[in-house]
N, C-alpha and C. Protein backbone atom coordinates (compact mmCIF):
# COMPACT_ATOMS: atom_id res chain seq x y z
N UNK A 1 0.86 -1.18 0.00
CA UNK A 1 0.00 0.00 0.00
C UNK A 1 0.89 1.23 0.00
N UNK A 2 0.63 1.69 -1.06
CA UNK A 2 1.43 3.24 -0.94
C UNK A 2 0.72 5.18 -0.17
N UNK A 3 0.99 5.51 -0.01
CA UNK A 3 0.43 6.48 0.41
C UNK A 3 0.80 8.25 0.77
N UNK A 4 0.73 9.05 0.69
CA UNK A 4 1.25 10.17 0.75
C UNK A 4 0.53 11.19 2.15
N UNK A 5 1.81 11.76 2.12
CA UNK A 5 1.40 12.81 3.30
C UNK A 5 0.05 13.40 3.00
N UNK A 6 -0.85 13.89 4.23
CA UNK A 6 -2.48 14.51 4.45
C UNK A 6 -3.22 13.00 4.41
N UNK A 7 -2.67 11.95 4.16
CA UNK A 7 -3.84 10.49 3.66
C UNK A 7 -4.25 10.27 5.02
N UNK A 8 -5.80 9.89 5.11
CA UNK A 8 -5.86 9.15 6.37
C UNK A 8 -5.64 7.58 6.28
N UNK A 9 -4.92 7.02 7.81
CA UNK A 9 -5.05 5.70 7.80
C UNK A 9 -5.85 5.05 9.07
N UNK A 10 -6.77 3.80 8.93
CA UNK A 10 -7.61 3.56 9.69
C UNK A 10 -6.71 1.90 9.93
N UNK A 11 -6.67 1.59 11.58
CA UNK A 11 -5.84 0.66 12.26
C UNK A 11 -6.99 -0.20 12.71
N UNK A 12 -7.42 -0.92 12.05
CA UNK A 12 -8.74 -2.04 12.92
C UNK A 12 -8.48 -2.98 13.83
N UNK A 13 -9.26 -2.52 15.41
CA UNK A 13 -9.09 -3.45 15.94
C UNK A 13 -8.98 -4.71 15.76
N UNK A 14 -8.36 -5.37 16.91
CA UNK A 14 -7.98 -6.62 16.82
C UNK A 14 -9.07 -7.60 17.36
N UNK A 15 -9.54 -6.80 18.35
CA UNK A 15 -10.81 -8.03 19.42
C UNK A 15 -12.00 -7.08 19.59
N UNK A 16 -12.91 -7.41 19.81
CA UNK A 16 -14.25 -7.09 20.04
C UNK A 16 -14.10 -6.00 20.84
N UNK A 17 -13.36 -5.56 21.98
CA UNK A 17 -13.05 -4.98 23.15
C UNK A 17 -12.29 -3.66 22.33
N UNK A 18 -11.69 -3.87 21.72
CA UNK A 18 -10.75 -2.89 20.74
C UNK A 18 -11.15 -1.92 19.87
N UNK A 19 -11.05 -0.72 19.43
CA UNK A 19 -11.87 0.15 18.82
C UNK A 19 -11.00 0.65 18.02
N UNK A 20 -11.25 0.81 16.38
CA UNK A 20 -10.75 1.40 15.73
C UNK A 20 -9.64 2.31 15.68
N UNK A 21 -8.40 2.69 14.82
CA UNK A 21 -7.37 3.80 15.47
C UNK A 21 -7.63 4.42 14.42
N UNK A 22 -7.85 5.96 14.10
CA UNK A 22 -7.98 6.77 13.10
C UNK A 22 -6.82 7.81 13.19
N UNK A 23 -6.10 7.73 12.30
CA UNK A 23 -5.22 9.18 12.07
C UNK A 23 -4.82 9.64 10.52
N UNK A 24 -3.66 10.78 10.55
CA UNK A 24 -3.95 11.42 9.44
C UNK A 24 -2.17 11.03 9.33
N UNK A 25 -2.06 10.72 8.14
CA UNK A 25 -0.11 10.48 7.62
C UNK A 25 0.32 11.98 7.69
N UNK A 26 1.32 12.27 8.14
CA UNK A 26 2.25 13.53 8.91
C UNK A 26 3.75 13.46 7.61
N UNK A 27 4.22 12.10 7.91
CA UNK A 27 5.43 12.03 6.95
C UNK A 27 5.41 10.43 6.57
N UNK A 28 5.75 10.50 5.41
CA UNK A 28 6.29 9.15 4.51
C UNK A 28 7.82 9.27 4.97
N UNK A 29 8.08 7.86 5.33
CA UNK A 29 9.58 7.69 5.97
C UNK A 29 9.92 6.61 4.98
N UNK A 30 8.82 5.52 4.11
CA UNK A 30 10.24 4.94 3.00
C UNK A 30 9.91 5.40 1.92
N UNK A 31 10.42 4.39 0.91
CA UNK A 31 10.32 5.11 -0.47
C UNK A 31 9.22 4.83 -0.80
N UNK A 32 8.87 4.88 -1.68
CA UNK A 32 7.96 5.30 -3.00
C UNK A 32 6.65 4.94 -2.33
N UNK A 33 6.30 5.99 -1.22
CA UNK A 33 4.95 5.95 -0.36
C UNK A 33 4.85 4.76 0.71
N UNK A 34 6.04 3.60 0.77
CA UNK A 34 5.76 3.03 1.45
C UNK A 34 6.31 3.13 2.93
N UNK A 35 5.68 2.43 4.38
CA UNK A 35 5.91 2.47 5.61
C UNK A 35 7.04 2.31 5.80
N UNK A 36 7.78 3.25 6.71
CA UNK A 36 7.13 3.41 8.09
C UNK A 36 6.13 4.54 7.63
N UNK A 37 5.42 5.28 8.68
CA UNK A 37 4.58 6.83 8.46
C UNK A 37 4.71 6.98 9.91
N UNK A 38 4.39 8.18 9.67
CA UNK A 38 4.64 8.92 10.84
C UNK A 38 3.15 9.84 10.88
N UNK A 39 2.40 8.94 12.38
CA UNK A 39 0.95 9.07 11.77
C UNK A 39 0.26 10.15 13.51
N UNK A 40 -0.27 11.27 12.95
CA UNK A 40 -1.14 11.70 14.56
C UNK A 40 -2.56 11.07 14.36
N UNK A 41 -2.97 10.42 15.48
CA UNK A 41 -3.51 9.60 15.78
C UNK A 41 -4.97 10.86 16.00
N UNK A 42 -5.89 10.83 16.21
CA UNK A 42 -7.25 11.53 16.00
C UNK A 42 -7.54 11.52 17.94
N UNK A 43 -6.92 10.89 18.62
CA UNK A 43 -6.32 11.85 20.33
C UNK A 43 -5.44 12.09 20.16
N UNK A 44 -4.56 12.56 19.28
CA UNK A 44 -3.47 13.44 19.09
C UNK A 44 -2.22 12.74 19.66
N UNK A 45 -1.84 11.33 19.90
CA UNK A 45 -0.94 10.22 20.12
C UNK A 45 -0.31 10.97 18.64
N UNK A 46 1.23 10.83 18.44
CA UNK A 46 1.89 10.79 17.15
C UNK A 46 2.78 10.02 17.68
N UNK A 47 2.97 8.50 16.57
CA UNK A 47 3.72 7.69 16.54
C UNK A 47 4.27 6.49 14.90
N UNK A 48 5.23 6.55 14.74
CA UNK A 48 5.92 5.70 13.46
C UNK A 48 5.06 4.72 13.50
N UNK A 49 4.30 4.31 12.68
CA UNK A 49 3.58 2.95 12.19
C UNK A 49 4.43 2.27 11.00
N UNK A 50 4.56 1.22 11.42
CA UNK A 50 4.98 0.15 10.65
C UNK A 50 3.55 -1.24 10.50
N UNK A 51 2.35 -0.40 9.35
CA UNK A 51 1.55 -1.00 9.37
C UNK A 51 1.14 -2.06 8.73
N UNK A 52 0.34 -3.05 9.58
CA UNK A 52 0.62 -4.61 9.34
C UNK A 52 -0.78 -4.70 8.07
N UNK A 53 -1.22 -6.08 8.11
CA UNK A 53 -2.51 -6.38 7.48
C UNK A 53 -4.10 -5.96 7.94
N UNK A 54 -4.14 -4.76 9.00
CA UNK A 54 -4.79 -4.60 9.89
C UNK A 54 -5.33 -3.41 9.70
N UNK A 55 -4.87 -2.44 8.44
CA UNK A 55 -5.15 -1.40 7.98
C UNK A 55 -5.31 -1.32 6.99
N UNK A 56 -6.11 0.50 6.75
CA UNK A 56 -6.12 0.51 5.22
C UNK A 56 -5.80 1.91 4.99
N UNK A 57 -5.48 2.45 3.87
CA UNK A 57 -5.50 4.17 3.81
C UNK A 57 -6.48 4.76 3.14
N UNK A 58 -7.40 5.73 3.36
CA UNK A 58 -7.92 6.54 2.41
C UNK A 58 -7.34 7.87 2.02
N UNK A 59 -7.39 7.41 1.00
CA UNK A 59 -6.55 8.78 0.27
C UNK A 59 -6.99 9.95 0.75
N UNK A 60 -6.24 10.99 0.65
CA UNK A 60 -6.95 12.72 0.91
C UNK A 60 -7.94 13.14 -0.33
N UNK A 61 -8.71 13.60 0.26
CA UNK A 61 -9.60 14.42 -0.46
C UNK A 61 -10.56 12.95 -1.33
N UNK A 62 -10.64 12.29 -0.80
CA UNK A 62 -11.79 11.43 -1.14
C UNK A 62 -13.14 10.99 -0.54
């Protein structure tokens, strides 16, 4: 999955108990759009995601 800075990415819980992680991509850290990102989280957590099969991105402005 490639992706560019402003994209949102959505982190789906894992267990029933677990609730969605929503944030917005800040910086692309490898190449050609791909992870790590450097993501603020929608409570304002900012942390490097190295994201697994557990996500997805929606592009900006879609």
């Amino acid at each position: 999955m490639n992706a560019v800075q402003g994209d949102r990415i959505v982190i789906r819980g894992r267990t029933v108990d677990s609730a969605d992680r929503h944030g917005e991509i800040l910086e692309v850290r490898g190449a050609n759009g791909e992870p790590p990102y450097l993501v603020k989280f929608d409570d304002g957590h900012e942390s490097v995601v190295f994201p697994g099969g557990d996500f997805s991105v929606e592009k900006a402005g879609s």
